[in-house]
N, C-alpha and C. Protein backbone atom coordinates (compact mmCIF):
# COMPACT_ATOMS: atom_id res chain seq x y z
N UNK A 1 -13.42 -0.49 -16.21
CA UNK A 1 -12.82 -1.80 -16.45
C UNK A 1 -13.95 -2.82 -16.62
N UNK A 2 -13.99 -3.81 -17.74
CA UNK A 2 -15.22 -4.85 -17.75
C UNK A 2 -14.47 -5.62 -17.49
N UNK A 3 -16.07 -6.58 -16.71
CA UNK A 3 -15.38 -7.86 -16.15
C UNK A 3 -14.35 -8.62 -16.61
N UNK A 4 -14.29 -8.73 -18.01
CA UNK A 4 -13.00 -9.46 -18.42
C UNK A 4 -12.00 -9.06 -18.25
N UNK A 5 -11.36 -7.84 -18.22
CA UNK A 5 -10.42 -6.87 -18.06
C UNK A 5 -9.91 -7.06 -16.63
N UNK A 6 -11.05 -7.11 -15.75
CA UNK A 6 -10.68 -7.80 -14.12
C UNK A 6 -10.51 -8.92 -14.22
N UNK A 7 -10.73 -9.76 -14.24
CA UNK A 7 -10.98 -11.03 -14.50
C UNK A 7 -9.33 -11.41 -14.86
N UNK A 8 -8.81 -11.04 -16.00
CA UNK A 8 -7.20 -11.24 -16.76
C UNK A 8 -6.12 -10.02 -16.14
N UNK A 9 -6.65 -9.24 -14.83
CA UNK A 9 -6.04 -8.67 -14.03
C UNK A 9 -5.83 -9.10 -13.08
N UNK A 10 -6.75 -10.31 -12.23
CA UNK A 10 -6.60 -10.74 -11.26
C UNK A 10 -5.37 -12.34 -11.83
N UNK A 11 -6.26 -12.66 -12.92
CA UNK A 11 -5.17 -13.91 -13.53
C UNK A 11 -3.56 -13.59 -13.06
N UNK A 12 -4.21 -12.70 -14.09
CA UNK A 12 -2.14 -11.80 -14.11
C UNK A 12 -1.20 -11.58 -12.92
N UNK A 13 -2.04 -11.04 -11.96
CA UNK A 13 -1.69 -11.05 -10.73
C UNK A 13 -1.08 -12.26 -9.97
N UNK A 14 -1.81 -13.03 -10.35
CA UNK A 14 -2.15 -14.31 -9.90
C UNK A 14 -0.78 -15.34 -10.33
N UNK A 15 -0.62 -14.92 -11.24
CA UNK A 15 1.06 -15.19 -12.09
C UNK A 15 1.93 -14.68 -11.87
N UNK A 16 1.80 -13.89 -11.61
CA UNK A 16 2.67 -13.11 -11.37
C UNK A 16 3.33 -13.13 -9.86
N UNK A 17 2.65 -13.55 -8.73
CA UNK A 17 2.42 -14.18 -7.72
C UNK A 17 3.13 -15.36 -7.59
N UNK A 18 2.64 -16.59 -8.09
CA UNK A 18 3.30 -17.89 -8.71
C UNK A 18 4.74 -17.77 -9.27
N UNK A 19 5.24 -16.92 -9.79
CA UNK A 19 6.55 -16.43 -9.90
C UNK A 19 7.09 -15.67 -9.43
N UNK A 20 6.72 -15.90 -8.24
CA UNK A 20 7.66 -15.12 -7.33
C UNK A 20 8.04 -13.34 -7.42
N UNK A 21 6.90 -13.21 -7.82
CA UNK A 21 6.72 -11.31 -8.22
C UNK A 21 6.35 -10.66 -7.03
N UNK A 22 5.69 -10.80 -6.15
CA UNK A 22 4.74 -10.25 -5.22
C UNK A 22 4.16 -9.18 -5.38
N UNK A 23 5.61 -8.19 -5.72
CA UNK A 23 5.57 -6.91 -5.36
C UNK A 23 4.02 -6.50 -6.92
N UNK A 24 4.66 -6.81 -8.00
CA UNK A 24 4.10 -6.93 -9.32
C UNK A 24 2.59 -7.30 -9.03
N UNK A 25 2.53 -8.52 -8.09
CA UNK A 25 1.12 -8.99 -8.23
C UNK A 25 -0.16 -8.05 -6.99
N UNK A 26 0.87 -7.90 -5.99
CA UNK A 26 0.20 -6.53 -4.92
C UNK A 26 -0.18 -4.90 -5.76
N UNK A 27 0.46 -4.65 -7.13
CA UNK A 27 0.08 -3.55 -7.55
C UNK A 27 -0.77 -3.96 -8.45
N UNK A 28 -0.83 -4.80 -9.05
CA UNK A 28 -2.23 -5.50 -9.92
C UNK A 28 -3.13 -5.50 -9.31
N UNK A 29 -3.41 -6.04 -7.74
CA UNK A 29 -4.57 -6.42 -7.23
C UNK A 29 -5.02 -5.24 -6.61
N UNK A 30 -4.30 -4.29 -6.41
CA UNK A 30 -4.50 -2.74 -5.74
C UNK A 30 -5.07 -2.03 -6.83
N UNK A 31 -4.80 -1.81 -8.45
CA UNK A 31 -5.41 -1.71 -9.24
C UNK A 31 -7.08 -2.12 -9.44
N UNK A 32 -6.84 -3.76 -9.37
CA UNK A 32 -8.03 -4.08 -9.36
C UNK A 32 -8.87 -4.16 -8.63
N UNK A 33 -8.53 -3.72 -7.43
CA UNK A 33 -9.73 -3.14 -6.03
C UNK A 33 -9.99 -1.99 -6.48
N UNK A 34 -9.34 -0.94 -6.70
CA UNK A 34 -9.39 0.76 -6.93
C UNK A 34 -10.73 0.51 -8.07
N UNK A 35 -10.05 -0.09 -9.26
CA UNK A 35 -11.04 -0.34 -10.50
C UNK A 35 -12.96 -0.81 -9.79
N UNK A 36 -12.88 -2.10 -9.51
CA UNK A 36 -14.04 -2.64 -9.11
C UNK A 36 -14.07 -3.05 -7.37
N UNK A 37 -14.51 -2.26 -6.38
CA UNK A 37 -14.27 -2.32 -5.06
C UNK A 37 -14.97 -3.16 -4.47
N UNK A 38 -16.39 -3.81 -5.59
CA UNK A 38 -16.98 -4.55 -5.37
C UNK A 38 -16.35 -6.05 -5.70
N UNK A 39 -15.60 -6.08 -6.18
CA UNK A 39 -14.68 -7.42 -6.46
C UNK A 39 -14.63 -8.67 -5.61
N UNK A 40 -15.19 -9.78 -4.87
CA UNK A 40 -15.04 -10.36 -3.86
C UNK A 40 -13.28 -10.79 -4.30
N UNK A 41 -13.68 -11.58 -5.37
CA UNK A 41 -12.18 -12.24 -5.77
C UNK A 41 -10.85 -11.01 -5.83
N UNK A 42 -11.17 -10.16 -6.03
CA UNK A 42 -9.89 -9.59 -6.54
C UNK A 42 -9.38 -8.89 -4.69
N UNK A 43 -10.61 -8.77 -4.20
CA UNK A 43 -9.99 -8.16 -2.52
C UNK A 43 -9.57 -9.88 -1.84
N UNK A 44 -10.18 -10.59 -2.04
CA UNK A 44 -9.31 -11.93 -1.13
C UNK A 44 -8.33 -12.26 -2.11
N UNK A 45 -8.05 -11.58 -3.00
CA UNK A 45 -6.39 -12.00 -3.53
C UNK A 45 -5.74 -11.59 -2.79
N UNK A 46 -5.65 -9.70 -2.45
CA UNK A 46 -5.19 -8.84 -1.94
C UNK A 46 -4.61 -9.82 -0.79
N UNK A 47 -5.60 -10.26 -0.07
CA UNK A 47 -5.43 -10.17 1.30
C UNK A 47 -4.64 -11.93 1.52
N UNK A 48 -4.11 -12.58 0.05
CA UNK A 48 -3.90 -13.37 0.12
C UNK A 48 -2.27 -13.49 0.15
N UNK A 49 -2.13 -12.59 -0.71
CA UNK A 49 -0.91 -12.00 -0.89
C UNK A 49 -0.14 -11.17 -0.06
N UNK A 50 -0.84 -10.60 0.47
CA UNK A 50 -0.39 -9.71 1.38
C UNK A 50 -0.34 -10.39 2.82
N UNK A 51 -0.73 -11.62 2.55
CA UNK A 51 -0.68 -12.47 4.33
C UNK A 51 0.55 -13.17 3.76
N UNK A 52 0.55 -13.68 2.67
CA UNK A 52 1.60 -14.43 2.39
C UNK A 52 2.96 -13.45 2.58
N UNK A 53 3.06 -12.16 2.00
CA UNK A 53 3.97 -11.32 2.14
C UNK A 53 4.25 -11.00 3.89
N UNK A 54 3.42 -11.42 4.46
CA UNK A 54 3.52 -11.32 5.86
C UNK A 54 3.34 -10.06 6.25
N UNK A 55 2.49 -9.32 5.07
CA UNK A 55 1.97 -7.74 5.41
C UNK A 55 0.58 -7.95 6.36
N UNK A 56 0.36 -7.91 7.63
CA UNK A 56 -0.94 -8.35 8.17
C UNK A 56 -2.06 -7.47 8.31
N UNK A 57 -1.01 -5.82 8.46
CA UNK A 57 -2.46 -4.85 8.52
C UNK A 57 -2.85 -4.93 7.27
N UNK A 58 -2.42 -4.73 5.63
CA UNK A 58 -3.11 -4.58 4.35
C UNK A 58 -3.83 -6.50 4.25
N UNK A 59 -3.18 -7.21 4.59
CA UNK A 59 -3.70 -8.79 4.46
C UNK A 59 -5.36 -8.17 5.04
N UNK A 60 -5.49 -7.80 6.47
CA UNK A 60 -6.63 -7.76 7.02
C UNK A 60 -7.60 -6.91 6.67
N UNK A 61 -6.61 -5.77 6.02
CA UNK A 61 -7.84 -5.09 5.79
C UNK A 61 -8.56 -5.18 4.16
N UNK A 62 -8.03 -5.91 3.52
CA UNK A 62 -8.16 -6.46 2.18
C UNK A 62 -9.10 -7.66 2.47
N UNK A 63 -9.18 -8.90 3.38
CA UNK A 63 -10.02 -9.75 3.85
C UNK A 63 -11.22 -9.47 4.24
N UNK A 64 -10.98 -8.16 5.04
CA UNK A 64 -12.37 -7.28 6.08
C UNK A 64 -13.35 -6.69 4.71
N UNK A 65 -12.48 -6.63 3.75
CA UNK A 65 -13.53 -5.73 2.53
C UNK A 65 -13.86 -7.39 2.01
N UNK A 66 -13.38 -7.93 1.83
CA UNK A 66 -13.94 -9.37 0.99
C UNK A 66 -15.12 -9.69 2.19
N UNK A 67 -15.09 -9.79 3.26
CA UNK A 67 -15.90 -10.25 4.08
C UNK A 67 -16.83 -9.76 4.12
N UNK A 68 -16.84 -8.39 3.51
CA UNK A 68 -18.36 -7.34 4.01
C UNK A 68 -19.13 -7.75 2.74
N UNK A 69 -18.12 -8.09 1.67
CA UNK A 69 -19.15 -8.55 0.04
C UNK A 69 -19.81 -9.86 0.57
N UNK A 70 -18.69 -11.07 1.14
CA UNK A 70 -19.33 -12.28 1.13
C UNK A 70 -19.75 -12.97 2.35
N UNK A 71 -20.03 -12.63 3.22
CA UNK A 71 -19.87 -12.92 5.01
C UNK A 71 -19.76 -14.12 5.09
N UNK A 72 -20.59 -14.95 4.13
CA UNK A 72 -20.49 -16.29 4.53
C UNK A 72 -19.71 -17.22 3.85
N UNK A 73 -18.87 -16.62 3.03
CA UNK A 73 -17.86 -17.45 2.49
C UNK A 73 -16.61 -18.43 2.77
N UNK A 74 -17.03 -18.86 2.73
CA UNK A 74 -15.84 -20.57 3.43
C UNK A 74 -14.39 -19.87 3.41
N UNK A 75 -14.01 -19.14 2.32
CA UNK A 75 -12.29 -18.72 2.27
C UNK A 75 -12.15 -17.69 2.65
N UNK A 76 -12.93 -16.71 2.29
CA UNK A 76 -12.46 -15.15 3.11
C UNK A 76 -12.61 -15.93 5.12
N UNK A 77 -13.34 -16.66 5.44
CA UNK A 77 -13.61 -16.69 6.58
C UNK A 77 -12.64 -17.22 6.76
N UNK A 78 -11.70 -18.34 6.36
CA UNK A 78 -10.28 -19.12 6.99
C UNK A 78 -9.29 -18.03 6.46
N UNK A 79 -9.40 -17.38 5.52
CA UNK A 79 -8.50 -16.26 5.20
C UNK A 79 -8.15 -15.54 6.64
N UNK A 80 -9.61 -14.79 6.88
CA UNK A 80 -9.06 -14.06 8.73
C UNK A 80 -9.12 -14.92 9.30
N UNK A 81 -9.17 -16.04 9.63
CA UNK A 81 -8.78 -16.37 10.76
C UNK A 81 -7.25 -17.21 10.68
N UNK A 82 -6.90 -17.27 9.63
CA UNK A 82 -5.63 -17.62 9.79
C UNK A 82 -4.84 -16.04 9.92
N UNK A 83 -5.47 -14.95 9.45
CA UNK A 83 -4.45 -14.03 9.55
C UNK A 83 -4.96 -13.47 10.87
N UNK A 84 -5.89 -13.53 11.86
CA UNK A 84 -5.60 -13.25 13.31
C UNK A 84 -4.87 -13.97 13.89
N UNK A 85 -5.21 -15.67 13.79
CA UNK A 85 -4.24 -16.39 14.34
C UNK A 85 -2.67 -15.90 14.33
N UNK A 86 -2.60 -15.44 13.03
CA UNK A 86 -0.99 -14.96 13.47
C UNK A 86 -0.53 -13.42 13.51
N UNK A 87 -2.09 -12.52 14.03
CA UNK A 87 -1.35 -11.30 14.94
C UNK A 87 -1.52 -12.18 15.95
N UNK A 88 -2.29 -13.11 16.56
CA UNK A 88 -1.66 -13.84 18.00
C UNK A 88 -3.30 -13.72 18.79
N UNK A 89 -4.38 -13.21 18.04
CA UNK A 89 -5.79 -12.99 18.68
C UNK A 89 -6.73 -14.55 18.52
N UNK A 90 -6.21 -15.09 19.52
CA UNK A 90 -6.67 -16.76 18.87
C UNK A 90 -8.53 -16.93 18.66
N UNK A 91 -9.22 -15.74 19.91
CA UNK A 91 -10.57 -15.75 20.09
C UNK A 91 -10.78 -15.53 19.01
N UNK A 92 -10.57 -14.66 17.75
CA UNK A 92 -11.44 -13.99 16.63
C UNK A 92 -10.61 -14.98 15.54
N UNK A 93 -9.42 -15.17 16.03
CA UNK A 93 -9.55 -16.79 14.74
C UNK A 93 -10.28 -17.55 14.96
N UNK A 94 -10.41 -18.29 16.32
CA UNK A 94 -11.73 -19.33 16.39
C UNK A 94 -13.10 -19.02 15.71
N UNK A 95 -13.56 -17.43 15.96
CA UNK A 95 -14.32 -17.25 15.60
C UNK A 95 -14.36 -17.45 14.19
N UNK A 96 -13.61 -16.89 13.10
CA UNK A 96 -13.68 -17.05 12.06
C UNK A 96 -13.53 -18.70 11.42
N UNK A 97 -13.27 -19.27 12.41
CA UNK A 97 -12.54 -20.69 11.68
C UNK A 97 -13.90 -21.27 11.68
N UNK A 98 -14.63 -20.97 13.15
CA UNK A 98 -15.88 -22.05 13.19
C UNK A 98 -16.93 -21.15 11.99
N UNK A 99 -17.01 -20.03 11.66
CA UNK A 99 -17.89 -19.52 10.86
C UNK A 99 -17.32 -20.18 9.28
N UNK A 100 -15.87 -20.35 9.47
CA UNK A 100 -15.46 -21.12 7.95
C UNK A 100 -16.64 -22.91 8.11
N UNK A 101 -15.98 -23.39 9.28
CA UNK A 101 -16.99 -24.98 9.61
C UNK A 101 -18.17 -24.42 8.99
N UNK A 102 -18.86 -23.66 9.26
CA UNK A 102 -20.36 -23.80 9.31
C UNK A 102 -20.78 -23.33 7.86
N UNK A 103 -19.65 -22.31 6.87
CA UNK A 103 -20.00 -22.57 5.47
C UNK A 103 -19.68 -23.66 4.96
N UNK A 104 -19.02 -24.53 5.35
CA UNK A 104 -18.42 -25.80 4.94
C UNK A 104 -19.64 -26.92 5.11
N UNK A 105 -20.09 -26.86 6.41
CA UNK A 105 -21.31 -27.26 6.48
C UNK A 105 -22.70 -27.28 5.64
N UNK A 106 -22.95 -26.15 5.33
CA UNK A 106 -23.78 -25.68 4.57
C UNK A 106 -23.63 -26.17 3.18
N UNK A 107 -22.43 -26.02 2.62
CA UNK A 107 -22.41 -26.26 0.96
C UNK A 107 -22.61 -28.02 1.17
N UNK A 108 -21.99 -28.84 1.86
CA UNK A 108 -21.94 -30.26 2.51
C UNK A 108 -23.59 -30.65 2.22
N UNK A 109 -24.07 -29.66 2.92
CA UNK A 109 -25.54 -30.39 3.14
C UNK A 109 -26.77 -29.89 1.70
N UNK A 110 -25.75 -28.88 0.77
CA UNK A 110 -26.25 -28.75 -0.52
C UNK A 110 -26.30 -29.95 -1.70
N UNK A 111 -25.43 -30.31 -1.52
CA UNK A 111 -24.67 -31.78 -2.20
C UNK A 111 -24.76 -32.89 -1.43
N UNK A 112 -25.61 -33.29 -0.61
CA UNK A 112 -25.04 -34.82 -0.13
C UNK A 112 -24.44 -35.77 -0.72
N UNK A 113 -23.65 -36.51 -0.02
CA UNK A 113 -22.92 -37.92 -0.93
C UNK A 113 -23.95 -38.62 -1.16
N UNK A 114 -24.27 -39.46 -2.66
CA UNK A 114 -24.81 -40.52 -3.15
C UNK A 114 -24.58 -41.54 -2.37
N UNK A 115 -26.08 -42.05 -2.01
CA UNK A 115 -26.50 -43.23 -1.19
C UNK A 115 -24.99 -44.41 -1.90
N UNK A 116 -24.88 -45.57 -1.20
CA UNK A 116 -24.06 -46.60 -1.66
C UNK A 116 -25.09 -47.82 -2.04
């Protein structure tokens, strides 16, 4: 599959999603993990969808693979920790929430706001 091919697989998904497909957009994005496993985007769809579906073991373990590509990524990191927060493990959401702060931090202090 070339990147574009993922790329208008994850879209699709992604629409498919937005209209109320789920099921449609969970076999797209399962596709497009199988295809490219290295995918950051196409595994935090997974796990986006699948939290939204209120599926929490595939949500997590679709997040846990986005996390190992991007560790320090601002959304996979609020991704788990909103989906521990609601198996009910509040310690490893905190954890993830403050590791979301501290990429948030980081890009913040890439860009400062223009002096006034």
């Amino acid at each position: 599959m070339t990147d574009d091919e993922l790329q208008t697989l994850i879209e699709d998904a992604t629409a498919d999603y937005a209209l109320g497909e789920t099921d449609a957009a969970l076999a797209k994005l399962t596709r497009a993990t199988a295809a490219a496993p290295a995918s950051f985007e196409a595994w935090h769809a997974l796990a986006e969808v699948n939290f939204s579906a209120r599926k929490l073991d595939p949500a997590l373990t679709a997040a846990e693979c986005a996390h190992t590509l991007r560790p320090a990524d601002l959304f996979i990191n609020t991704t788990l920790s909103r989906i521990w927060m609601e198996r009910g493990d509040k310690a490893r959401a905190e954890h993830f929430g403050a590791q979301a702060k501290i990429a948030d931090w980081k890009e913040q202090l890439k860009s400062p706001p223009a002096a006034s």
